[in-house]
C-alpha atoms as a PDB file:
ATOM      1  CA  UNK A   1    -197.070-104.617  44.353  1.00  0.00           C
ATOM      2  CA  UNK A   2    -196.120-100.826  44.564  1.00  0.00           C
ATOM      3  CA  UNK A   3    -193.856 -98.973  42.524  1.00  0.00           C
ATOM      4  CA  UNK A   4    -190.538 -96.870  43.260  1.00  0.00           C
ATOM      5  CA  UNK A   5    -191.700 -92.836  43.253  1.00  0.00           C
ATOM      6  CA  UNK A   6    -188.006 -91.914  44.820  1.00  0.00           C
ATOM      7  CA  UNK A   7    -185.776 -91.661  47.731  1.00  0.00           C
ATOM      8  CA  UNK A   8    -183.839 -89.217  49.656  1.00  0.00           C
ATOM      9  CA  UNK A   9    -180.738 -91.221  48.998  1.00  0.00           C
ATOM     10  CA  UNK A  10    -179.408 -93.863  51.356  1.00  0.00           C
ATOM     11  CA  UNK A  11    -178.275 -92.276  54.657  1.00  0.00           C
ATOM     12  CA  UNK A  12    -176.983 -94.019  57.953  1.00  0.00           C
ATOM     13  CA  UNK A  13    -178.021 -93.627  62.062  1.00  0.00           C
ATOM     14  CA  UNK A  14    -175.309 -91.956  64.225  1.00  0.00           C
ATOM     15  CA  UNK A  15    -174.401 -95.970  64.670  1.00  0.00           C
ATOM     16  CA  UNK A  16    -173.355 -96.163  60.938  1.00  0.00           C
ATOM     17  CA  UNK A  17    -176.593 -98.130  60.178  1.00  0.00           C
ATOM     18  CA  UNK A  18    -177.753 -97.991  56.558  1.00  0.00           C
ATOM     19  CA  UNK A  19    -181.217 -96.291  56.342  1.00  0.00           C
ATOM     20  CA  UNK A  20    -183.546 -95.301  53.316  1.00  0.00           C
ATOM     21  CA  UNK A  21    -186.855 -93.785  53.421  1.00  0.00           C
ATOM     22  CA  UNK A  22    -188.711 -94.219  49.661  1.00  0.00           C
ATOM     23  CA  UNK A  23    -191.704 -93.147  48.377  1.00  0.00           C
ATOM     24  CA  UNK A  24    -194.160 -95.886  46.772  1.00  0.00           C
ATOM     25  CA  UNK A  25    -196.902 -95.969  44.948  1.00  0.00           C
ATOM     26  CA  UNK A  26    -199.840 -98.247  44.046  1.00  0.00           C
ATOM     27  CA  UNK A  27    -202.693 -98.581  42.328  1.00  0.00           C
ATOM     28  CA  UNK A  28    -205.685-101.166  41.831  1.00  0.00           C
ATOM     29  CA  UNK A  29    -209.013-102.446  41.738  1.00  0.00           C
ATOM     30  CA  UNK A  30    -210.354-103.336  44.782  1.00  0.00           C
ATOM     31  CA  UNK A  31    -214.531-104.603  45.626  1.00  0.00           C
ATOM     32  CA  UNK A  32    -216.206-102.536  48.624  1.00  0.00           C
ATOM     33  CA  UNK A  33    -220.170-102.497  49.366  1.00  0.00           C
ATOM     34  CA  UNK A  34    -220.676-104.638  46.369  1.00  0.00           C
ATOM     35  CA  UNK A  35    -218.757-102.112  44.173  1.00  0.00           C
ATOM     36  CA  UNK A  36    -215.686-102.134  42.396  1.00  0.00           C
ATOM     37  CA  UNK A  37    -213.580 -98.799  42.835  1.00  0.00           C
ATOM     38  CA  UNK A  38    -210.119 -97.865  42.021  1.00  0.00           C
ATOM     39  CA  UNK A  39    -207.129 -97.219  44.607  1.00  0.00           C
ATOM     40  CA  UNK A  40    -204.484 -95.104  43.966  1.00  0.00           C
ATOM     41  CA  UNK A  41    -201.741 -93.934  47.082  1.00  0.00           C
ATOM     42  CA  UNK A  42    -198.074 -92.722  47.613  1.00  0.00           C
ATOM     43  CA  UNK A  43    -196.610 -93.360  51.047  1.00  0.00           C
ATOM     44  CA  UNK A  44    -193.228 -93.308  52.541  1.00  0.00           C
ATOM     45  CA  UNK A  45    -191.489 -96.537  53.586  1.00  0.00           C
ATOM     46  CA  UNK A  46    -188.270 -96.803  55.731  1.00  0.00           C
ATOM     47  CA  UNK A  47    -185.692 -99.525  55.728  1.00  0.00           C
ATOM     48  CA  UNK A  48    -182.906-100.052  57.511  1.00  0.00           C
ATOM     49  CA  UNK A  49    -179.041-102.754  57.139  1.00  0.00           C
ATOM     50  CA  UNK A  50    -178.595-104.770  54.025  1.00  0.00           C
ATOM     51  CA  UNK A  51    -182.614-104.083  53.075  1.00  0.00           C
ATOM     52  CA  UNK A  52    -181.568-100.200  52.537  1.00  0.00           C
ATOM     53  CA  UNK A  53    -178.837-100.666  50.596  1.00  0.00           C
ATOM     54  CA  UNK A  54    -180.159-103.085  48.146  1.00  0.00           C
ATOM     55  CA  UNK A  55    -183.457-101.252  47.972  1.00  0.00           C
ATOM     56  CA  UNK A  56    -181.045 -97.699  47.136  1.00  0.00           C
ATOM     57  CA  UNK A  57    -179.573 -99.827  44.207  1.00  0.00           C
ATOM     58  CA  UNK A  58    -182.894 -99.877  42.384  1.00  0.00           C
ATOM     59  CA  UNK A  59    -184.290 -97.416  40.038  1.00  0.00           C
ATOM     60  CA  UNK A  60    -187.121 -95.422  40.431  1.00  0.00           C
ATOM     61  CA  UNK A  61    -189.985 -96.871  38.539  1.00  0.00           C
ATOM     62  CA  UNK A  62    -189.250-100.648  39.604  1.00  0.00           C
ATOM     63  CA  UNK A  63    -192.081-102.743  40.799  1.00  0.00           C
ATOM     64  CA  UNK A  64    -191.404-104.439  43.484  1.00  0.00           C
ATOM     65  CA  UNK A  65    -193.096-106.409  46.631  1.00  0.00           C
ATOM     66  CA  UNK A  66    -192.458-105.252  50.091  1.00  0.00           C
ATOM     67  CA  UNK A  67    -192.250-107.265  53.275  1.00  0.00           C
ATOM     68  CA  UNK A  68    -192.283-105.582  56.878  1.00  0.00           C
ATOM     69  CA  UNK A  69    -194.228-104.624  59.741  1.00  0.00           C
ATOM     70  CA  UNK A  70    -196.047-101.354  60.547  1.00  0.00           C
ATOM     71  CA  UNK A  71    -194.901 -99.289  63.466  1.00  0.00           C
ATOM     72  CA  UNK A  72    -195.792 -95.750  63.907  1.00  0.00           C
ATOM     73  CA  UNK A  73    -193.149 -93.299  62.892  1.00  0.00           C
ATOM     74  CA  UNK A  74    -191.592 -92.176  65.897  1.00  0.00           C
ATOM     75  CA  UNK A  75    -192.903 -91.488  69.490  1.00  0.00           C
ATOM     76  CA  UNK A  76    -194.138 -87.809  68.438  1.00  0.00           C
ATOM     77  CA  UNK A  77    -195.950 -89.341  65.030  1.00  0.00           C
ATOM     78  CA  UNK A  78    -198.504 -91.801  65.680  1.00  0.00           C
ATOM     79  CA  UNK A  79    -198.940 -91.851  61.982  1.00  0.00           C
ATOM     80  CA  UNK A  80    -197.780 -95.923  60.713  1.00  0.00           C
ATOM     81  CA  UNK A  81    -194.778 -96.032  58.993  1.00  0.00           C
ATOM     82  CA  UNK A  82    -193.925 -99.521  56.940  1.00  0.00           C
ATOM     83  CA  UNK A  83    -190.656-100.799  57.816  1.00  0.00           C
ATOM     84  CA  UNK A  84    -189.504-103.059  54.992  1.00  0.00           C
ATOM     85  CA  UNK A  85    -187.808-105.949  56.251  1.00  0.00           C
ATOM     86  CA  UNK A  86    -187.161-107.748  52.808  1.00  0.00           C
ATOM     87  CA  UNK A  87    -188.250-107.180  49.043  1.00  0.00           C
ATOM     88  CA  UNK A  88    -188.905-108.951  45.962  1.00  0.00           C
ATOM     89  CA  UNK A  89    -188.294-106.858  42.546  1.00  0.00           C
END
């Protein structure tokens, strides 16, 4: 589960396509080299169609689980980008 940090507002592609790129964060408890430590992040996601424009429709704050696939974020940024396919709030 993450939750909703913000957005830069939903946007579309030359084509007209619905895009939104959010920031998330999470936090938890995870168990590494016998230990228990705590994990906190932010991260940009992207989605793109219908996925966009319900996701721009929630307010910052909401939990929610995201669905997707990690590319990277274009072909001058190997860095991987989440692209959120579907969502559960």
């Amino acid at each position: 589960m993450v939750r909703l940090a913000g957005s830069d507002g939903l946007r579309h592609t030359p084509s007209g396509l619905p895009t939104l790129r959010l920031r998330v964060t999470h936090s938890s408890q995870q168990q590494e080299g016998g230990r228990s430590r705590v994990v906190e992040i932010e991260t940009e996601v992207v989605a793109f169609g219908d996925t966009a424009q319900r996701l721009a429709r929630l307010p910052t704050g909401e939990q929610i689980r995201l669905f997707g696939f990690l590319d990277r974020k274009g072909v001058k940024y190997p860095t991987l980008e989440l692209h959120v396919t579907d969502f559960v709030a």
